[in-house]
Protein backbone atom coordinates (compact mmCIF):
# COMPACT_ATOMS: atom_id res chain seq x y z
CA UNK A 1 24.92 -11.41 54.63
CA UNK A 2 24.90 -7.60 54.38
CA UNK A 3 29.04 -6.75 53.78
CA UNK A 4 28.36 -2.60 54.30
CA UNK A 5 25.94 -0.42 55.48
CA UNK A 6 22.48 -0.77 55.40
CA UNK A 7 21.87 2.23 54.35
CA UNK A 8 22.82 3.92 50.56
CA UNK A 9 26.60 4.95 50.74
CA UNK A 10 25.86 8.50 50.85
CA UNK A 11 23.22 8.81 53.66
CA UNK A 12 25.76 6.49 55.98
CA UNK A 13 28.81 8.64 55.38
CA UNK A 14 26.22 11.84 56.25
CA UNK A 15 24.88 10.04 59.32
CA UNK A 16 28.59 8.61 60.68
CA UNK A 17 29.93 12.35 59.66
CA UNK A 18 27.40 14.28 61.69
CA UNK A 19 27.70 12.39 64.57
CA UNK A 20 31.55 12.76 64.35
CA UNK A 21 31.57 16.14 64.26
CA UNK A 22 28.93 16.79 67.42
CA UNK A 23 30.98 14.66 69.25
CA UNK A 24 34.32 16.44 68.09
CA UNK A 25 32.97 19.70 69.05
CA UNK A 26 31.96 18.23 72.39
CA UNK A 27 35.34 16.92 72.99
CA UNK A 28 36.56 19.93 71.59
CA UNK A 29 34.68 22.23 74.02
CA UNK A 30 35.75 19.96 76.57
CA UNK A 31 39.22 20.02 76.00
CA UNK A 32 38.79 24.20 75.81
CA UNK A 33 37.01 23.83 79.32
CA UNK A 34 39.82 21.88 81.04
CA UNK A 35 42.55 23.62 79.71
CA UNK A 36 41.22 27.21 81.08
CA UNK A 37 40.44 25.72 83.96
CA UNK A 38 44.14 24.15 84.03
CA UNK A 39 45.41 27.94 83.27
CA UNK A 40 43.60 29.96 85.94
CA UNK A 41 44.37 27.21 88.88
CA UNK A 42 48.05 27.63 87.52
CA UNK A 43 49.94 24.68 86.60
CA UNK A 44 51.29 22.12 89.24
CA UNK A 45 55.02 20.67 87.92
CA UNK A 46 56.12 17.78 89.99
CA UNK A 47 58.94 15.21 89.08
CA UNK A 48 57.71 11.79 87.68
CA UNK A 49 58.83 8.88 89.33
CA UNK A 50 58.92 7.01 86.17
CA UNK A 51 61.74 7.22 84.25
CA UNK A 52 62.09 9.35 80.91
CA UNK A 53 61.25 6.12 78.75
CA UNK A 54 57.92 5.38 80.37
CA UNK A 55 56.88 8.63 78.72
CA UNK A 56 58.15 8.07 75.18
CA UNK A 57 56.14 4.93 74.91
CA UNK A 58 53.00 5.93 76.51
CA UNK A 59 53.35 9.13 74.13
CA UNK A 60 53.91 6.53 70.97
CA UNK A 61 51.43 4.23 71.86
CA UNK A 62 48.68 6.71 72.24
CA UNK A 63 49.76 8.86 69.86
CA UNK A 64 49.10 5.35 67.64
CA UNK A 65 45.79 4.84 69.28
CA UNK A 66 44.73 8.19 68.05
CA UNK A 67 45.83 7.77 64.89
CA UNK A 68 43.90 4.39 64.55
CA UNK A 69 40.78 6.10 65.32
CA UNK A 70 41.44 9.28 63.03
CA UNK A 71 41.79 6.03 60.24
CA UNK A 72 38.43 4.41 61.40
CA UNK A 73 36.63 7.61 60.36
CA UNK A 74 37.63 7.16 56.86
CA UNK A 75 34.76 6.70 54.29
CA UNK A 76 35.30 3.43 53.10
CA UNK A 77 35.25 2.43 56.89
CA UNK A 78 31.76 3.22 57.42
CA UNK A 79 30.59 1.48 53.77
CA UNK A 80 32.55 -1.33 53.26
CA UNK A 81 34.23 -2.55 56.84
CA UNK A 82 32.78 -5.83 56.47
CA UNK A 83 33.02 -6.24 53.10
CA UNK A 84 36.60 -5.28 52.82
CA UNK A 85 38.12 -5.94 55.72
CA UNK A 86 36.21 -8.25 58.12
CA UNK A 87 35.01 -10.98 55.38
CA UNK A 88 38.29 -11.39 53.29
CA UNK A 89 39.57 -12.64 57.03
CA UNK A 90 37.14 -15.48 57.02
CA UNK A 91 38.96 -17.48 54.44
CA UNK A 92 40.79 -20.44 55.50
CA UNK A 93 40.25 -19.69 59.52
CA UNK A 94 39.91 -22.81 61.84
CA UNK A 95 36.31 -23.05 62.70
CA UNK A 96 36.36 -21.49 66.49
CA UNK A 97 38.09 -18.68 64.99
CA UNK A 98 35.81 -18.50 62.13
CA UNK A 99 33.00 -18.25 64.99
CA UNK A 100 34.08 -15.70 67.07
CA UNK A 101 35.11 -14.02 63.77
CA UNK A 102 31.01 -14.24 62.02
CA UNK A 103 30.22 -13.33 65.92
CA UNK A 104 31.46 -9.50 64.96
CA UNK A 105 30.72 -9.73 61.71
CA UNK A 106 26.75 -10.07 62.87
CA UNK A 107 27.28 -7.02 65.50
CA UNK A 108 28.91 -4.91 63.33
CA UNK A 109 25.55 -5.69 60.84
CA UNK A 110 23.29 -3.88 62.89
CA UNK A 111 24.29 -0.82 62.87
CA UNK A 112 27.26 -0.66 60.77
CA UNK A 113 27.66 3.03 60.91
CA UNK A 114 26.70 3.30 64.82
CA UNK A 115 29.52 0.99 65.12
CA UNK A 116 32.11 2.38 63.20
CA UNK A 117 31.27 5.36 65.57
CA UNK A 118 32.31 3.60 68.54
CA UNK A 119 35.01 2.46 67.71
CA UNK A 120 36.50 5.31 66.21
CA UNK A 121 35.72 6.71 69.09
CA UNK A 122 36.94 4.69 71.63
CA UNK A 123 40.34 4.72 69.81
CA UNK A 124 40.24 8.58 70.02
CA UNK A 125 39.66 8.54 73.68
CA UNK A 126 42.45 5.82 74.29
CA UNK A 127 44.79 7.88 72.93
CA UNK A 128 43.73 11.30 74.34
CA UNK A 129 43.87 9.80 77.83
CA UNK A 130 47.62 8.48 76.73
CA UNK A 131 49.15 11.84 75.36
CA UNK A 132 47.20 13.88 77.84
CA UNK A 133 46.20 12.38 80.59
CA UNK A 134 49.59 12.77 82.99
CA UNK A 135 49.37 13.02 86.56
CA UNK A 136 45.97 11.83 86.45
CA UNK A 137 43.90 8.50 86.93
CA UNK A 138 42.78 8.90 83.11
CA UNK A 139 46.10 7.71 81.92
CA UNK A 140 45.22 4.50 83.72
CA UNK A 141 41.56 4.72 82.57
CA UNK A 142 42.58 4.43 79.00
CA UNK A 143 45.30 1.62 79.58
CA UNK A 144 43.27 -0.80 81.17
CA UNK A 145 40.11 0.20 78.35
CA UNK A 146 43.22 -0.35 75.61
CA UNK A 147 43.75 -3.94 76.86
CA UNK A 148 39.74 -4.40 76.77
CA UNK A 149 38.82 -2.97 73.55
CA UNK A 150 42.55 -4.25 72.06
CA UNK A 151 41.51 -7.73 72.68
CA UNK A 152 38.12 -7.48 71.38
CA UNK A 153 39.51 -6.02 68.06
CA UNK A 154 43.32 -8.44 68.34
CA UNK A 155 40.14 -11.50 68.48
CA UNK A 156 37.14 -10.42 66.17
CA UNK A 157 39.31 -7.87 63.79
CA UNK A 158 42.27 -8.91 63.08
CA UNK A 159 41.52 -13.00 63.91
CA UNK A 160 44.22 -12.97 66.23
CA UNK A 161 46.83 -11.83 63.29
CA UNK A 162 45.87 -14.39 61.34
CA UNK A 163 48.35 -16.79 63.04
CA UNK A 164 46.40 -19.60 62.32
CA UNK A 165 46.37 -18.77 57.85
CA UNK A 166 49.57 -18.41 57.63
CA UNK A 167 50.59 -15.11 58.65
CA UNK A 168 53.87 -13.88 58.42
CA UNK A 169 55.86 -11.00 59.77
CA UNK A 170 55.56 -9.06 56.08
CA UNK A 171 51.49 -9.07 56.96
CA UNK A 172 52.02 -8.00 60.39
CA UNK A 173 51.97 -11.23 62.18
CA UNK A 174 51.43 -11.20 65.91
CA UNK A 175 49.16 -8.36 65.20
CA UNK A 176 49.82 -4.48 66.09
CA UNK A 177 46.74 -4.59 68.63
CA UNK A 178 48.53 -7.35 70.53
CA UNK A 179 51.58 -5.52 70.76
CA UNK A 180 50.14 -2.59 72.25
CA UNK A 181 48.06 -4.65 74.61
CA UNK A 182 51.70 -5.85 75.71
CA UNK A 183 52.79 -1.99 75.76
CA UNK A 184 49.86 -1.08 77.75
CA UNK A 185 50.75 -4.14 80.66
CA UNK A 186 54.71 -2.49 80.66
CA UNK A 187 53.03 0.98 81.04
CA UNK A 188 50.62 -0.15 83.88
CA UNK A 189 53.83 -1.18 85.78
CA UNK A 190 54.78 0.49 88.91
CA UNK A 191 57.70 3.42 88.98
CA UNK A 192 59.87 0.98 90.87
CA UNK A 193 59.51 -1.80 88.11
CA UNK A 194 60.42 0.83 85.40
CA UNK A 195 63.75 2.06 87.52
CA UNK A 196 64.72 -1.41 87.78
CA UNK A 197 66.81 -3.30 85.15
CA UNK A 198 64.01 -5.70 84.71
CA UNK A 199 61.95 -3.15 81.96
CA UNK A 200 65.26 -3.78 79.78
CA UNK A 201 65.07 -7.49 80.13
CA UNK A 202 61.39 -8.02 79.26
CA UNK A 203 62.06 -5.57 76.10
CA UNK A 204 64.88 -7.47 75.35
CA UNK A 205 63.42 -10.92 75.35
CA UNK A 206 60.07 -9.46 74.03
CA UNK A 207 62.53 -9.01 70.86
CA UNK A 208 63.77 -12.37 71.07
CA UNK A 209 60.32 -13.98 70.80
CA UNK A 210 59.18 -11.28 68.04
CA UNK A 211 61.90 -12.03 66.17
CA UNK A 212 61.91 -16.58 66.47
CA UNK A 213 58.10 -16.43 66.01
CA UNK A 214 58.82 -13.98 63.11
CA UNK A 215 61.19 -17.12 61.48
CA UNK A 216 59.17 -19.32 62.35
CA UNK A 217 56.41 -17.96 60.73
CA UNK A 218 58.04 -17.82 57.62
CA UNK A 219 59.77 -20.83 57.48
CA UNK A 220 56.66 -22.92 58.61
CA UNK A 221 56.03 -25.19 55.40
CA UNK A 222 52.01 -25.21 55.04
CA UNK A 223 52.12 -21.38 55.08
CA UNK A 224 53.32 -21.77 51.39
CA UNK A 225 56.20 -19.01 51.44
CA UNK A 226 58.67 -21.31 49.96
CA UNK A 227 57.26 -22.00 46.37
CA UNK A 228 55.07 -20.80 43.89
CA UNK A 229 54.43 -17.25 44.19
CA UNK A 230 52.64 -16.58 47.12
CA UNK A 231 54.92 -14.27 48.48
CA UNK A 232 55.31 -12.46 45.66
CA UNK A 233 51.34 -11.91 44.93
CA UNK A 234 51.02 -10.92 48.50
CA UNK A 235 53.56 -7.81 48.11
CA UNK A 236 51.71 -7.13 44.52
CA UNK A 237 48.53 -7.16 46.44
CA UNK A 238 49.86 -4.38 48.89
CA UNK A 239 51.97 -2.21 46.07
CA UNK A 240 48.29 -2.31 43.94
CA UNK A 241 46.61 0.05 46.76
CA UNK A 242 45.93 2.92 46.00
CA UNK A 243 49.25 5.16 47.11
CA UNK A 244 52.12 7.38 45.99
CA UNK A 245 54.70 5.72 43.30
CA UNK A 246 57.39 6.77 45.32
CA UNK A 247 55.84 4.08 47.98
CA UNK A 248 54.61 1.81 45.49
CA UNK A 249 57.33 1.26 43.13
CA UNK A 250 60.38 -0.52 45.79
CA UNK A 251 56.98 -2.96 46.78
CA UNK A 252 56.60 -3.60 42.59
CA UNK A 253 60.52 -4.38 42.09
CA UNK A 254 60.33 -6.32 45.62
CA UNK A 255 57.51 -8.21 44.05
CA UNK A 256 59.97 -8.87 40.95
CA UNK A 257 62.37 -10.28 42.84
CA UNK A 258 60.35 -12.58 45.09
CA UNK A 259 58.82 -14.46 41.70
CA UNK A 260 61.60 -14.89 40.34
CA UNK A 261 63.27 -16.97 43.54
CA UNK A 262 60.60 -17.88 46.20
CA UNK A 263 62.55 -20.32 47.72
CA UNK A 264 65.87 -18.14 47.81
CA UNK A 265 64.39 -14.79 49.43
CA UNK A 266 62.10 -16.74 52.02
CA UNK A 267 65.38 -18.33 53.13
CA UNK A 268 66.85 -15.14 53.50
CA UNK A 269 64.16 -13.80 55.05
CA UNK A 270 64.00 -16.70 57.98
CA UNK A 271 67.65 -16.19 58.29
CA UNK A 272 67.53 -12.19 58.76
CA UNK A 273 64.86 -13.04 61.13
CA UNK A 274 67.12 -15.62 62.91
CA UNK A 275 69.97 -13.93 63.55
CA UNK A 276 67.97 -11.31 65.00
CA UNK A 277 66.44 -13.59 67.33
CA UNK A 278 69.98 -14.58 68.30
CA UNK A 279 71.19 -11.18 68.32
CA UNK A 280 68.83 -9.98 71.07
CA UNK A 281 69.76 -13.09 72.98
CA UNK A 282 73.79 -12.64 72.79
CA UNK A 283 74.67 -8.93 72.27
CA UNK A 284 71.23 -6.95 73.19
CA UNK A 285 73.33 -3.65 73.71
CA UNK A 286 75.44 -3.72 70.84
CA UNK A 287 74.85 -0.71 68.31
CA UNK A 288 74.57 -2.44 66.04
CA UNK A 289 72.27 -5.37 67.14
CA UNK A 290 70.15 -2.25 67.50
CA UNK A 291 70.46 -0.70 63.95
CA UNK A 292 70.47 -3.72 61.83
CA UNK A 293 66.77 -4.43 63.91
CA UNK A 294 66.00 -0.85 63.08
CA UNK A 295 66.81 -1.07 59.39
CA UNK A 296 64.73 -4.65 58.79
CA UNK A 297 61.99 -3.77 60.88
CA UNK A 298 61.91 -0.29 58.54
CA UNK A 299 62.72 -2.23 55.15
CA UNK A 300 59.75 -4.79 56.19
CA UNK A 301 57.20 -2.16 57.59
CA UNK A 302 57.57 -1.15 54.26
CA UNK A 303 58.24 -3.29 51.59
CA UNK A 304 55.55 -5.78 52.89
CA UNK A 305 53.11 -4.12 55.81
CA UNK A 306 53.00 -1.02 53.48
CA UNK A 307 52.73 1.45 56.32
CA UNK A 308 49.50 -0.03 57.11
CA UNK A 309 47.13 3.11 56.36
CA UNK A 310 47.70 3.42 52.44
CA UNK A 311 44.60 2.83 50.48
CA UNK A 312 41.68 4.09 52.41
CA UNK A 313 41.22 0.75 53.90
CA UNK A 314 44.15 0.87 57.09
CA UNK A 315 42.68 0.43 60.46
CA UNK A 316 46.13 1.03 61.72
CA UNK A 317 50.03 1.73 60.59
CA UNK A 318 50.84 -2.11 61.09
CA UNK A 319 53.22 -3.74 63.68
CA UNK A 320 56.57 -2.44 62.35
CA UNK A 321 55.95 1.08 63.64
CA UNK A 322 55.38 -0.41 67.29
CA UNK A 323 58.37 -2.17 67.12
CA UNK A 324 60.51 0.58 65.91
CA UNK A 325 59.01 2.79 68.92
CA UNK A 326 60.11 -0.30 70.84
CA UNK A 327 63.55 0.30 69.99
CA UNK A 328 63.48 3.47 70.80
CA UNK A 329 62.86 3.12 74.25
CA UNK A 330 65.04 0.47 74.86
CA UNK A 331 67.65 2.30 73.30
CA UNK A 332 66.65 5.16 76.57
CA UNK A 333 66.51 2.56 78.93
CA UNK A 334 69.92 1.11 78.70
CA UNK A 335 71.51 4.25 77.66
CA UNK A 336 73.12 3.21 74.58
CA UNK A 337 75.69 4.91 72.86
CA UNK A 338 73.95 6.19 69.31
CA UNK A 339 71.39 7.82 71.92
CA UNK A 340 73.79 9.84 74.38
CA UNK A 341 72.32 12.90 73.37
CA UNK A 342 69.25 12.34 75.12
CA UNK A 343 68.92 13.73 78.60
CA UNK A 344 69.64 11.33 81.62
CA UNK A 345 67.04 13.61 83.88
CA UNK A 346 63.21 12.66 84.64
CA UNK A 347 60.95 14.19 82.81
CA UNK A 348 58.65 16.98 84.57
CA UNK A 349 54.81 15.91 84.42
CA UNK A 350 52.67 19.03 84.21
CA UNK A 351 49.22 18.05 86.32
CA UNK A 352 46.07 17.90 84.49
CA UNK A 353 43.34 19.50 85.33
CA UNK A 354 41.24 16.59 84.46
């Protein structure tokens, strides 16, 4: 099987790149259109009916879509997708995950760098429609396309976050599309579900489960976290990429530690985990339920998810950024303390002219 383009290296980064940039300049011009348009009809600023949190997270989720799709156009995307990213997924899969997963695989083979053009694409206009699209059915355009194309790519790119090989939260496990397929379901929510108190319960026990599966994961015994040093190659694995010392180096001494006491850190790790879980479910507007989340879903976004978009091969930032933007609206929603200084009003949607 063909694991990259067809086509030499160089002439597929020139064809993917001169595509990009017609269609930038299109969407470009477009955007130039609109937005004089917007300014001579004058702009129409009428109060939301959503509250002030259903704007943070569409704003972080798209602004995370775009992003994604920004990271789809890098080089080694357009080369070496299937080869370095795709393939290395195959290994250990159950076989009707393994299927679906050699399905894509054999699309993305025909036209690797046609592909790669969609889909960076796609991504793009998700999160345009997200960030921009207020006031107008475009927001909900690019919702309901974010739960399409996020399933596609939660099923035949990321093997449904590798649940079934032993994933773990430090990989990513659920999988970032899958949480912003559930962010996309919250957002598509009527204004009277999001000024009810139910938005803080389903963010609350959308925690809870994060957090069990998340110990779960890592205690589960055929996964192999507790001995040898498989937890310790994976975090050398992620602090060899290609990337900044200063983000390398805690993920090398990290690495240290975890060889020499497997069995010792994953036990701390299921019991972090744990008590989080429990947490959520007995004090979910304590302070400080809210920063110790804040700090390990930080500490593991980085010291085993990496960031997700070091070494020229991230599709995305990884799960621990969605989670953080998580807590950030539910610390809006519920009004807790540490956030008092942010404004109680509802935010003004300025019309598009789209």
């Amino acid at each position: 099987m063909n694991m990259g383009s067809p086509l030499p290296p160089a002439f597929a980064e020139a064809e993917f790149y001169h595509i990009f940039f017609v269609l930038l300049a299109i969407v470009v011009a477009g955007g130039l259109i609109i937005g004089i348009r917007a300014y001579r009809l004058g702009h129409k600023t009428i109060a939301s009916p959503y509250p002030a949190a259903h704007e943070w997270l569409m704003r972080g989720i798209g602004a995370l879509w775009l992003l994604d799709g920004l990271l789809q156009a890098q080089p080694l995307m357009i080369t070496r997708f299937i080869g370095g990213f795709l393939a290395p997924m195959l290994q250990g899969q159950p076989a009707p995950v393994e299927s679906l997963m050699n399905i894509s695989i054999r699309l993305w083979a025909i036209n690797p760098v046609l592909w790669n053009e969609f889909a960076t694409w796609i991504q793009i206009g998700i999160g345009l429609t997200m960030l921009f699209g207020a006031g107008t059915i475009w927001r909900q355009v690019g919702l309901w396309t974010s739960l399409a194309w996020g399933l596609i790519v939660w099923v035949g790119g990321e093997a449904f976050g590798s649940l079934f090989v032993g994933g773990n939260w430090l990989s990513g496990s659920p999988g970032s599309v899958l949480l912003y397929m559930l962010a996309a379901i919250l957002l598509l929510a009527p204004a009277t579900y999001w000024n009810s108190p139910r938005v803080a319960k389903v963010l609350r026990l959308s925690m809870i489960g994060l957090w069990t599966l998340s110990a779960f994961l890592q205690a589960w015994p055929a996964a192999g976290w507790w001995h040898g040093q498989n937890l310790a190659s994976y975090v050398l694995s992620m602090a060899s990429m290609p990337q900044p010392a200063i983000f390398s180096a805690p993920l090398f001494a990290w690495a240290k530690l975890l060889g020499q006491s497997p069995a010792l850190w994953n036990g701390i790790l299921v019991g972090v985990f744990a008590v989080l879980a429990v947490l959520w479910a007995l004090k979910p507007r304590s302070g400080w339920t809210w920063w110790l989340t804040a700090l390990v879903t930080f500490a593991t976004w980085w010291l085993g998810q990496d960031f997700g978009v070091l070494g020229g091969m991230g599709t995305d930032p990884n799960s621990g950024v969605v989670v953080l933007i998580g807590l950030v609206v539910y610390a809006q929603v519920v009004q807790l303390p540490l956030f008092h200084w942010v404004s109680h009003h509802e935010p003004a949607v300025e019309h598009s002219a789209l």
